[in-house]
N, C-alpha and C. Protein backbone atom coordinates (compact mmCIF):
# COMPACT_ATOMS: atom_id res chain seq x y z
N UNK A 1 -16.15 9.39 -5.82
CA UNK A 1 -15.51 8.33 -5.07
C UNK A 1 -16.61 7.56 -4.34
N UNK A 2 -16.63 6.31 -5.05
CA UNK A 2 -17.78 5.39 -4.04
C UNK A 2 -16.63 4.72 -2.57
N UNK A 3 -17.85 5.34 -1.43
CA UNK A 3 -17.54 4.94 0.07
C UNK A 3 -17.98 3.03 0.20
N UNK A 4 -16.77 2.33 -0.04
CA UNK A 4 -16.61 0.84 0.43
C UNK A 4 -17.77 0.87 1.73
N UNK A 5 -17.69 -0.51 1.81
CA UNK A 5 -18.55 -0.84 3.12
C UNK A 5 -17.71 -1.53 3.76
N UNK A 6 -16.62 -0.80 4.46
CA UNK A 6 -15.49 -0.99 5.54
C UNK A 6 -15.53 -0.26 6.51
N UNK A 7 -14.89 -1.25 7.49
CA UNK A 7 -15.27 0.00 8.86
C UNK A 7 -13.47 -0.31 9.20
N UNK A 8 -12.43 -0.77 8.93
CA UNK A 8 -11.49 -0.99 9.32
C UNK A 8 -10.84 -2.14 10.43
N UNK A 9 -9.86 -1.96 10.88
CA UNK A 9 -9.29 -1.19 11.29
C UNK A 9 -8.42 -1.54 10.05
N UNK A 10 -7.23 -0.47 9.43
CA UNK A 10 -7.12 -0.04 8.34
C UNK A 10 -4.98 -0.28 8.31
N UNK A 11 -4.06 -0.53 7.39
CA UNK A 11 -3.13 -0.87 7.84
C UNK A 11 -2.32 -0.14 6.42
N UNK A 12 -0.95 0.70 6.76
CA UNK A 12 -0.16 1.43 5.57
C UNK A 12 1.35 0.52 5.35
N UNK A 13 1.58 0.32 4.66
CA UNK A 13 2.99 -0.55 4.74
C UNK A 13 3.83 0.37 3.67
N UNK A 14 5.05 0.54 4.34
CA UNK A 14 5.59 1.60 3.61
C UNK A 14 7.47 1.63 4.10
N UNK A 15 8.67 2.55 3.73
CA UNK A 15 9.73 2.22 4.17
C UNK A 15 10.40 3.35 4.70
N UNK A 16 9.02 4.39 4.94
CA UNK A 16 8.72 5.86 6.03
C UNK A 16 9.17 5.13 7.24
N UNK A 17 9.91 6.22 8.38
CA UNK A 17 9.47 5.71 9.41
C UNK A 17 8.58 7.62 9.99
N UNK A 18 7.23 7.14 10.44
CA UNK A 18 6.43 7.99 10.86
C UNK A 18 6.51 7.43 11.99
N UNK A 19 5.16 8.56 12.41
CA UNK A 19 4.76 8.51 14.24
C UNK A 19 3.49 9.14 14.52
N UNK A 20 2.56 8.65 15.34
CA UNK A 20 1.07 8.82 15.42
C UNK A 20 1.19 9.97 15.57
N UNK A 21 0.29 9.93 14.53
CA UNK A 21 -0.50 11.45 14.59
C UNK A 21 0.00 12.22 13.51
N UNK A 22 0.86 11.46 12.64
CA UNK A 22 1.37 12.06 10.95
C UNK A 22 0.48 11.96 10.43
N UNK A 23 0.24 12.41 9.48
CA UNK A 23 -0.51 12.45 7.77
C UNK A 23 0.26 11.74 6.67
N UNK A 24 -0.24 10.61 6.32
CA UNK A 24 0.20 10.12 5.04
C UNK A 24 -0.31 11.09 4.22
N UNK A 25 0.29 11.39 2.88
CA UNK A 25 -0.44 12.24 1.83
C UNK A 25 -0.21 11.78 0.74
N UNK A 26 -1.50 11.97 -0.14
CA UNK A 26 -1.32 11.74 -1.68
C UNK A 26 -0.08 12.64 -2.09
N UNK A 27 0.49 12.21 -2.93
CA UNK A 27 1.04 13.44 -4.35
C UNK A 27 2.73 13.21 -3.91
N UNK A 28 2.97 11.78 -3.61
CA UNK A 28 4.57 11.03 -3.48
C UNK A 28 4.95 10.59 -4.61
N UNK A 29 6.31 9.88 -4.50
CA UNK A 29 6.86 9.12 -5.73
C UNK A 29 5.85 7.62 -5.42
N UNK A 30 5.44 6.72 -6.66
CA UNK A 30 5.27 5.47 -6.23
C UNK A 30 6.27 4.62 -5.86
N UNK A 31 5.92 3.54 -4.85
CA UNK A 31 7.14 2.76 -4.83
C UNK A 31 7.41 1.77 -6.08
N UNK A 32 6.44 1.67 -6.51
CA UNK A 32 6.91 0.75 -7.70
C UNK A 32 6.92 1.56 -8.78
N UNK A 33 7.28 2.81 -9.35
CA UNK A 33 7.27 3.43 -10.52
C UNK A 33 7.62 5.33 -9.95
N UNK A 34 9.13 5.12 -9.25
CA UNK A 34 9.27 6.36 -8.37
C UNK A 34 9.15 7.25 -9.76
N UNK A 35 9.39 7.06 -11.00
CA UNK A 35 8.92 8.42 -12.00
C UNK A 35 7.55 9.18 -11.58
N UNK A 36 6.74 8.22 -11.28
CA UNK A 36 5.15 8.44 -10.93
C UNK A 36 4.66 9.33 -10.02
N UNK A 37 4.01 10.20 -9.83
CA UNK A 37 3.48 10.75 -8.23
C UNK A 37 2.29 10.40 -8.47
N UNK A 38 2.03 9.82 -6.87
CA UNK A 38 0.68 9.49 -7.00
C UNK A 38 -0.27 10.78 -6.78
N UNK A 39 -1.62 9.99 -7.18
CA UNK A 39 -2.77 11.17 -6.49
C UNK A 39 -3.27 10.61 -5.25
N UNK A 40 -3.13 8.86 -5.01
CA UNK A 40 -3.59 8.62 -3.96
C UNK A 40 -2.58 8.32 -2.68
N UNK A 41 -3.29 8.01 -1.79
CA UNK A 41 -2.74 6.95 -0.55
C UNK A 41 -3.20 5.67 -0.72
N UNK A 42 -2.40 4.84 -0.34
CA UNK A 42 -3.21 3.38 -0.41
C UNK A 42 -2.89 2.99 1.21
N UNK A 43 -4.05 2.26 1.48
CA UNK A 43 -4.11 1.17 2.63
C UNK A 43 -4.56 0.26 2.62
N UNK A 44 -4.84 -0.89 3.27
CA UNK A 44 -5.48 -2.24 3.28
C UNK A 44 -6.39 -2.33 4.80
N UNK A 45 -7.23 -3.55 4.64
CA UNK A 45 -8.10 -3.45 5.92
C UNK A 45 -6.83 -4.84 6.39
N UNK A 46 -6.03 -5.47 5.24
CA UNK A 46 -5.08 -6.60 5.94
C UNK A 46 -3.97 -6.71 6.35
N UNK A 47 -3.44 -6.40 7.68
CA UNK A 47 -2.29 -5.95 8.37
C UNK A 47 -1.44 -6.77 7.16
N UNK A 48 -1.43 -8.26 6.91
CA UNK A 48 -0.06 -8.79 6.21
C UNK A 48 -0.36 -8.30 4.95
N UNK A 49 -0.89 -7.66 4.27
CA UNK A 49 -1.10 -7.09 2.80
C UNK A 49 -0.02 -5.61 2.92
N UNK A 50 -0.87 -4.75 4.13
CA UNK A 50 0.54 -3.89 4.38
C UNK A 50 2.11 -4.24 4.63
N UNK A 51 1.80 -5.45 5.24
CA UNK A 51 3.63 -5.81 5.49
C UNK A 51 3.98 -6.19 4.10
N UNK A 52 2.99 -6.91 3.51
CA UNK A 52 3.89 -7.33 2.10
C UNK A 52 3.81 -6.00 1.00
N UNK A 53 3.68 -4.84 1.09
CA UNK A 53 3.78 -3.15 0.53
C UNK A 53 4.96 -2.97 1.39
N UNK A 54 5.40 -3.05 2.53
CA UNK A 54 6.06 -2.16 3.17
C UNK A 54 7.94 -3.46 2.46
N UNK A 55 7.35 -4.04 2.33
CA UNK A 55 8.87 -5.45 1.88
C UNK A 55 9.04 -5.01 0.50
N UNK A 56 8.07 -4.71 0.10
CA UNK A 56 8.15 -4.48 -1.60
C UNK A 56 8.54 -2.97 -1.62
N UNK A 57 8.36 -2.05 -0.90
CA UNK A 57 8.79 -0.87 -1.10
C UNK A 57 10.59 -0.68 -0.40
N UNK A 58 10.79 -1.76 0.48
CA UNK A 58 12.33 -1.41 0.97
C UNK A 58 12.96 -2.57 -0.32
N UNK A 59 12.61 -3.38 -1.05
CA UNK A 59 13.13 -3.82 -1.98
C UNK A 59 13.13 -3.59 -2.96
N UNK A 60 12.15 -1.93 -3.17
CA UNK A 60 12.66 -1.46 -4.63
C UNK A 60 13.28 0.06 -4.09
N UNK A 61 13.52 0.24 -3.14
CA UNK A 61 13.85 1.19 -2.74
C UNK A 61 14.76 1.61 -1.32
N UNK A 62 14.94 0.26 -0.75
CA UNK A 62 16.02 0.10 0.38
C UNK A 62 15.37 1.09 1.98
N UNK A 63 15.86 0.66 2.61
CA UNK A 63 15.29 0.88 3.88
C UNK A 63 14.94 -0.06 4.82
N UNK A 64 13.87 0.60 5.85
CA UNK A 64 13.27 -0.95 6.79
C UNK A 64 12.08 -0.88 6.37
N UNK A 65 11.08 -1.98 6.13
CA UNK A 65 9.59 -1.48 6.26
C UNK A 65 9.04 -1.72 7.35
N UNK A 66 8.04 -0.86 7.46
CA UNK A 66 7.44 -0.30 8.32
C UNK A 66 5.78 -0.43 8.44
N UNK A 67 4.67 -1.20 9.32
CA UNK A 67 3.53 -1.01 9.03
C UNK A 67 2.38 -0.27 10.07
N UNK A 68 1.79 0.84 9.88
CA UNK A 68 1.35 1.30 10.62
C UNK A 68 -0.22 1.01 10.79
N UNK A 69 -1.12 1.09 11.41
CA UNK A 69 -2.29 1.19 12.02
C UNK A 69 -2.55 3.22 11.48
N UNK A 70 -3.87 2.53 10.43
CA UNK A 70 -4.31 4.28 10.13
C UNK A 70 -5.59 4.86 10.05
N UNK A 71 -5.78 5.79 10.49
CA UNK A 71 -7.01 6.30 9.91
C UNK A 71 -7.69 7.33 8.60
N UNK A 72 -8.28 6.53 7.84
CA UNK A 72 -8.42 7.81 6.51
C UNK A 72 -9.24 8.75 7.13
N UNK A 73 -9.35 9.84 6.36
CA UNK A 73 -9.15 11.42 7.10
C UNK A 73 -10.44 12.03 6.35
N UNK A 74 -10.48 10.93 4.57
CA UNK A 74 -12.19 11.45 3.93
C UNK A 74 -12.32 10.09 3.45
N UNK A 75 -13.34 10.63 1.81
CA UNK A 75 -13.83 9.49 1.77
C UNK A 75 -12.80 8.90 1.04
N UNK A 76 -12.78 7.08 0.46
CA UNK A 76 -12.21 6.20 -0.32
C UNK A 76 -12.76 5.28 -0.86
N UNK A 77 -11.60 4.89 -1.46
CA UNK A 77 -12.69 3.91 -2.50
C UNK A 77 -11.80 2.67 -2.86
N UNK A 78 -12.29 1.33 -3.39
CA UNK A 78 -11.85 0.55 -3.56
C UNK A 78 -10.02 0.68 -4.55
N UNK A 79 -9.00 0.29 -4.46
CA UNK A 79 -8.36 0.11 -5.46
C UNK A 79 -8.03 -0.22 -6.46
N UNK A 80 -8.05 0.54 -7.34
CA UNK A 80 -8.73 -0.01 -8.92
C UNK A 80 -7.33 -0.65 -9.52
N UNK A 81 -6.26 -0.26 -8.94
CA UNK A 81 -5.25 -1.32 -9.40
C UNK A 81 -5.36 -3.02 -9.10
N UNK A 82 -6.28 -3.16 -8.40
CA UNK A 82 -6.25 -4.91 -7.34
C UNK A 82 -7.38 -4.84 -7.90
N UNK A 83 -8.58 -3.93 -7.58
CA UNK A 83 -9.95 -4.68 -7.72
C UNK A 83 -10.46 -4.97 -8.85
N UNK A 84 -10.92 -5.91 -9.37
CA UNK A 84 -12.01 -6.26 -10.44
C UNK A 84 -10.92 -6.35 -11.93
N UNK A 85 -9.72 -5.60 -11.29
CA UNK A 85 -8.68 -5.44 -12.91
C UNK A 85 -8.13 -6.86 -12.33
N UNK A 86 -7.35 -6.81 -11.11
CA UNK A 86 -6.43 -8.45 -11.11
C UNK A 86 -7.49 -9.30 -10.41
N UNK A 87 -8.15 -8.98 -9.70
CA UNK A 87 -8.83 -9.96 -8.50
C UNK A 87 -10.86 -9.34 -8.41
N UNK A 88 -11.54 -10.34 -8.78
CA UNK A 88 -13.08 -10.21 -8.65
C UNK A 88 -13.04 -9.43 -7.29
N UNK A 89 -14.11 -8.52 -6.88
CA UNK A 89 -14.58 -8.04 -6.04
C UNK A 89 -12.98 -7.12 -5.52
N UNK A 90 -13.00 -7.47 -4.17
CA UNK A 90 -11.81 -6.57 -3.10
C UNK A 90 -11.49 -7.40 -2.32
N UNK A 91 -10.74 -9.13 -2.88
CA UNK A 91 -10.43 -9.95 -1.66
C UNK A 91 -9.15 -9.37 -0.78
N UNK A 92 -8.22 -8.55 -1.48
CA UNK A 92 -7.04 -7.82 -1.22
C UNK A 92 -7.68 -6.72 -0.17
N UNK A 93 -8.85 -6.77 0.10
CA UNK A 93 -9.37 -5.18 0.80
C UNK A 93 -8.29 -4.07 0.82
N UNK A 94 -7.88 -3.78 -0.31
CA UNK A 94 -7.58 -2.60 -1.04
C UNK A 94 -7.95 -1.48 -1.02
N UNK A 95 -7.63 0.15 -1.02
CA UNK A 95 -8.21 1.20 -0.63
C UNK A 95 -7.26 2.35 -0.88
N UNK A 96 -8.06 3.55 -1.52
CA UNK A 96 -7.08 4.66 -2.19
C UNK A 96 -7.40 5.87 -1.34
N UNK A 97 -7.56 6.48 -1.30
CA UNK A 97 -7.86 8.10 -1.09
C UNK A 97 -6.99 9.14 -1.52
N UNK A 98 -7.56 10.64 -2.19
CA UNK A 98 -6.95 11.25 -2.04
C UNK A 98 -6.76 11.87 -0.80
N UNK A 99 -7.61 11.69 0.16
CA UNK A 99 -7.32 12.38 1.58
C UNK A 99 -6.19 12.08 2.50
N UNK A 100 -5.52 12.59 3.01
CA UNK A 100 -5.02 12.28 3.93
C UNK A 100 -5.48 10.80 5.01
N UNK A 101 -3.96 9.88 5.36
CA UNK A 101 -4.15 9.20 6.15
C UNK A 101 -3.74 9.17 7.48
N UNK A 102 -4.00 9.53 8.42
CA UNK A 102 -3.45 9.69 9.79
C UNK A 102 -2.93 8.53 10.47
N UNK A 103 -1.92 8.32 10.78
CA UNK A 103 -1.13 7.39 11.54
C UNK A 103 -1.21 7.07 13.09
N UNK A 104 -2.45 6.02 13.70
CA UNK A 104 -2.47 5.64 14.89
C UNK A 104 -1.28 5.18 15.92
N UNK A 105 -0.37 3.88 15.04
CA UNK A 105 0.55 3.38 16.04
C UNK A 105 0.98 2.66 14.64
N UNK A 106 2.37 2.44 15.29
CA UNK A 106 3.34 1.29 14.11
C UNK A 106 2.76 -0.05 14.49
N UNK A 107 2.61 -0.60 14.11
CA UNK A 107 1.87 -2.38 14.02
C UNK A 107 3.43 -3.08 13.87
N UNK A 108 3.85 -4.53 15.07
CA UNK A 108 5.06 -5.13 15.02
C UNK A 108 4.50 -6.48 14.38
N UNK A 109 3.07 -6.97 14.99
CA UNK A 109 2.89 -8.35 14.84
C UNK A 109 2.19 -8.69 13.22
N UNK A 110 3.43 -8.18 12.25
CA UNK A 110 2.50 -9.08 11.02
C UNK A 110 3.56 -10.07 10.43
N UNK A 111 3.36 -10.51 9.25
CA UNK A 111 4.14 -11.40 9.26
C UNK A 111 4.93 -11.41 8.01
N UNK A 112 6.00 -11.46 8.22
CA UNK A 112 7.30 -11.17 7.11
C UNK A 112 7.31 -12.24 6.25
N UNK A 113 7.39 -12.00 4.94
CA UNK A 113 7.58 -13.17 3.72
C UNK A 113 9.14 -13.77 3.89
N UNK A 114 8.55 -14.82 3.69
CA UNK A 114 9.99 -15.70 3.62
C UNK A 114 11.08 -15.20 2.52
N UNK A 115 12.52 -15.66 2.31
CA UNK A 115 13.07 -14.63 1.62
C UNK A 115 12.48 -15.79 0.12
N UNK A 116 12.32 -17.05 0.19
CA UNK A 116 11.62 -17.53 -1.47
C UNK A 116 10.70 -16.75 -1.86
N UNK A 117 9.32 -16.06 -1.14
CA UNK A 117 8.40 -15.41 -1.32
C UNK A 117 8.40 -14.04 -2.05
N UNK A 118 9.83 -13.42 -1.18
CA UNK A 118 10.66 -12.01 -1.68
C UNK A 118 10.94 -12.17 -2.63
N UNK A 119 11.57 -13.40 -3.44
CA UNK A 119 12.41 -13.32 -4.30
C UNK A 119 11.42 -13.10 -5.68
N UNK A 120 10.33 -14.24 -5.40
CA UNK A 120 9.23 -14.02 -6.33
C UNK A 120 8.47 -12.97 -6.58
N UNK A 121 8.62 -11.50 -5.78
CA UNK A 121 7.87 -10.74 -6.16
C UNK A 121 8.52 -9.96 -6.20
N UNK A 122 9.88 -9.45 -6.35
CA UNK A 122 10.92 -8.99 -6.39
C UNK A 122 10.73 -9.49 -7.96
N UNK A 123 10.96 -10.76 -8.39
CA UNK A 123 10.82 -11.11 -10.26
C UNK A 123 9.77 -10.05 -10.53
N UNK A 124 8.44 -10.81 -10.07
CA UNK A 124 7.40 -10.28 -10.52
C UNK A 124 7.05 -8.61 -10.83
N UNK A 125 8.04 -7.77 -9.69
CA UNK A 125 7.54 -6.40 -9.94
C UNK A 125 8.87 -6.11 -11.05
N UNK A 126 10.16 -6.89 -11.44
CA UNK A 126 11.10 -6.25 -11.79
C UNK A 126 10.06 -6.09 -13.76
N UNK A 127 9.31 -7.68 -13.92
CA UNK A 127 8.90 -7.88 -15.01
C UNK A 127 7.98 -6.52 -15.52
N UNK A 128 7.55 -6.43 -14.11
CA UNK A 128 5.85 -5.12 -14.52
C UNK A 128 6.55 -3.64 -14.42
N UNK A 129 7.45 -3.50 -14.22
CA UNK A 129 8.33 -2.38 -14.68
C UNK A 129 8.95 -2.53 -15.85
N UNK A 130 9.83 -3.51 -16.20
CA UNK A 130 10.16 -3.67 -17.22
C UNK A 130 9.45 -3.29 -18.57
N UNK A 131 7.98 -4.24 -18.32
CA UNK A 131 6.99 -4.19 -18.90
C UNK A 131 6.19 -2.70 -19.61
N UNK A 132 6.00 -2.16 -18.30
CA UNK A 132 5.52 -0.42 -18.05
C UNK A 132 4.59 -0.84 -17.92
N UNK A 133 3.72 -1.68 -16.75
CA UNK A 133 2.61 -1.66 -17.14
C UNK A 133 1.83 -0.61 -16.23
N UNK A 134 0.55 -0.81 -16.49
CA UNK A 134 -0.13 0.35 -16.48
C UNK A 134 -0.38 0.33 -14.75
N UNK A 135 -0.46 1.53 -14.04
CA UNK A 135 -0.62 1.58 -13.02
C UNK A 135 -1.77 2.34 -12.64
N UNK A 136 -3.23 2.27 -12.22
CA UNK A 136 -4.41 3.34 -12.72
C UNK A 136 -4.24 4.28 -11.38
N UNK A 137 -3.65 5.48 -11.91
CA UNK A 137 -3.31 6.63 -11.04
C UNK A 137 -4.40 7.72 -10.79
């Protein structure tokens, strides 16, 4: 696992409701492919990248979303689903670990997609399921 050159502060969007001082853990259903268990955790260094994970996971899976403030627990590495496969470099600042992620505080101030925005990626993930596409686990 190559260690990014990030220092954080680091953000989980999800349709959990946790509380500081939990452990996110690898080895869940995905939200976009609940057949799947992952091996990782994912986070972002971009609070609205987590809010738009935590919208996409209560819309394939119902709930509230939720975005927390986290700390990874070892090392990580870029996300090879976003990086360099859809987008050059890590503009998404994207991030996997198998380690554990520890949960600082729930984050209120990010910013919710409009429901046109929802609707479009709501298409978009129904297509990449449909599809099967590949998810690098």
């Amino acid at each position: 696992m190559t260690q990014p050159d990030e220092d954080g502060p680091f953000f989980h969007g999800t349709k959990a409701e946790v509380f500081p001082g939990d452990l996110l853990v690898a080895g869940r259903a995905s939200n976009y492919r609940p057949e799947m268990v992952m091996n990782h955790v994912y986070f972002t260094a971009l609070r609205d990248g987590a809010g738009l994970a935590a919208e996409l996971a209560v819309v394939l899976g119902g709930g509230d979303p939720h975005v927390y403030e986290v700390e990874p627990t070892g090392a990580f590495e870029d996300d090879p689903n976003v990086t360099d496969k859809k987008f050059p470099g890590n503009p998404t600042r994207s991030f996997r670990s198998t380690a554990p992620l520890r949960v600082v505080r729930e984050v209120q101030d990010w910013t919710r997609l409009t429901p046109e925005a929802l609707q479009q990626w709501t298409e978009r993930l129904t297509v990449l399921r449909e599809t099967n596409a590949e998810i690098v686990n």
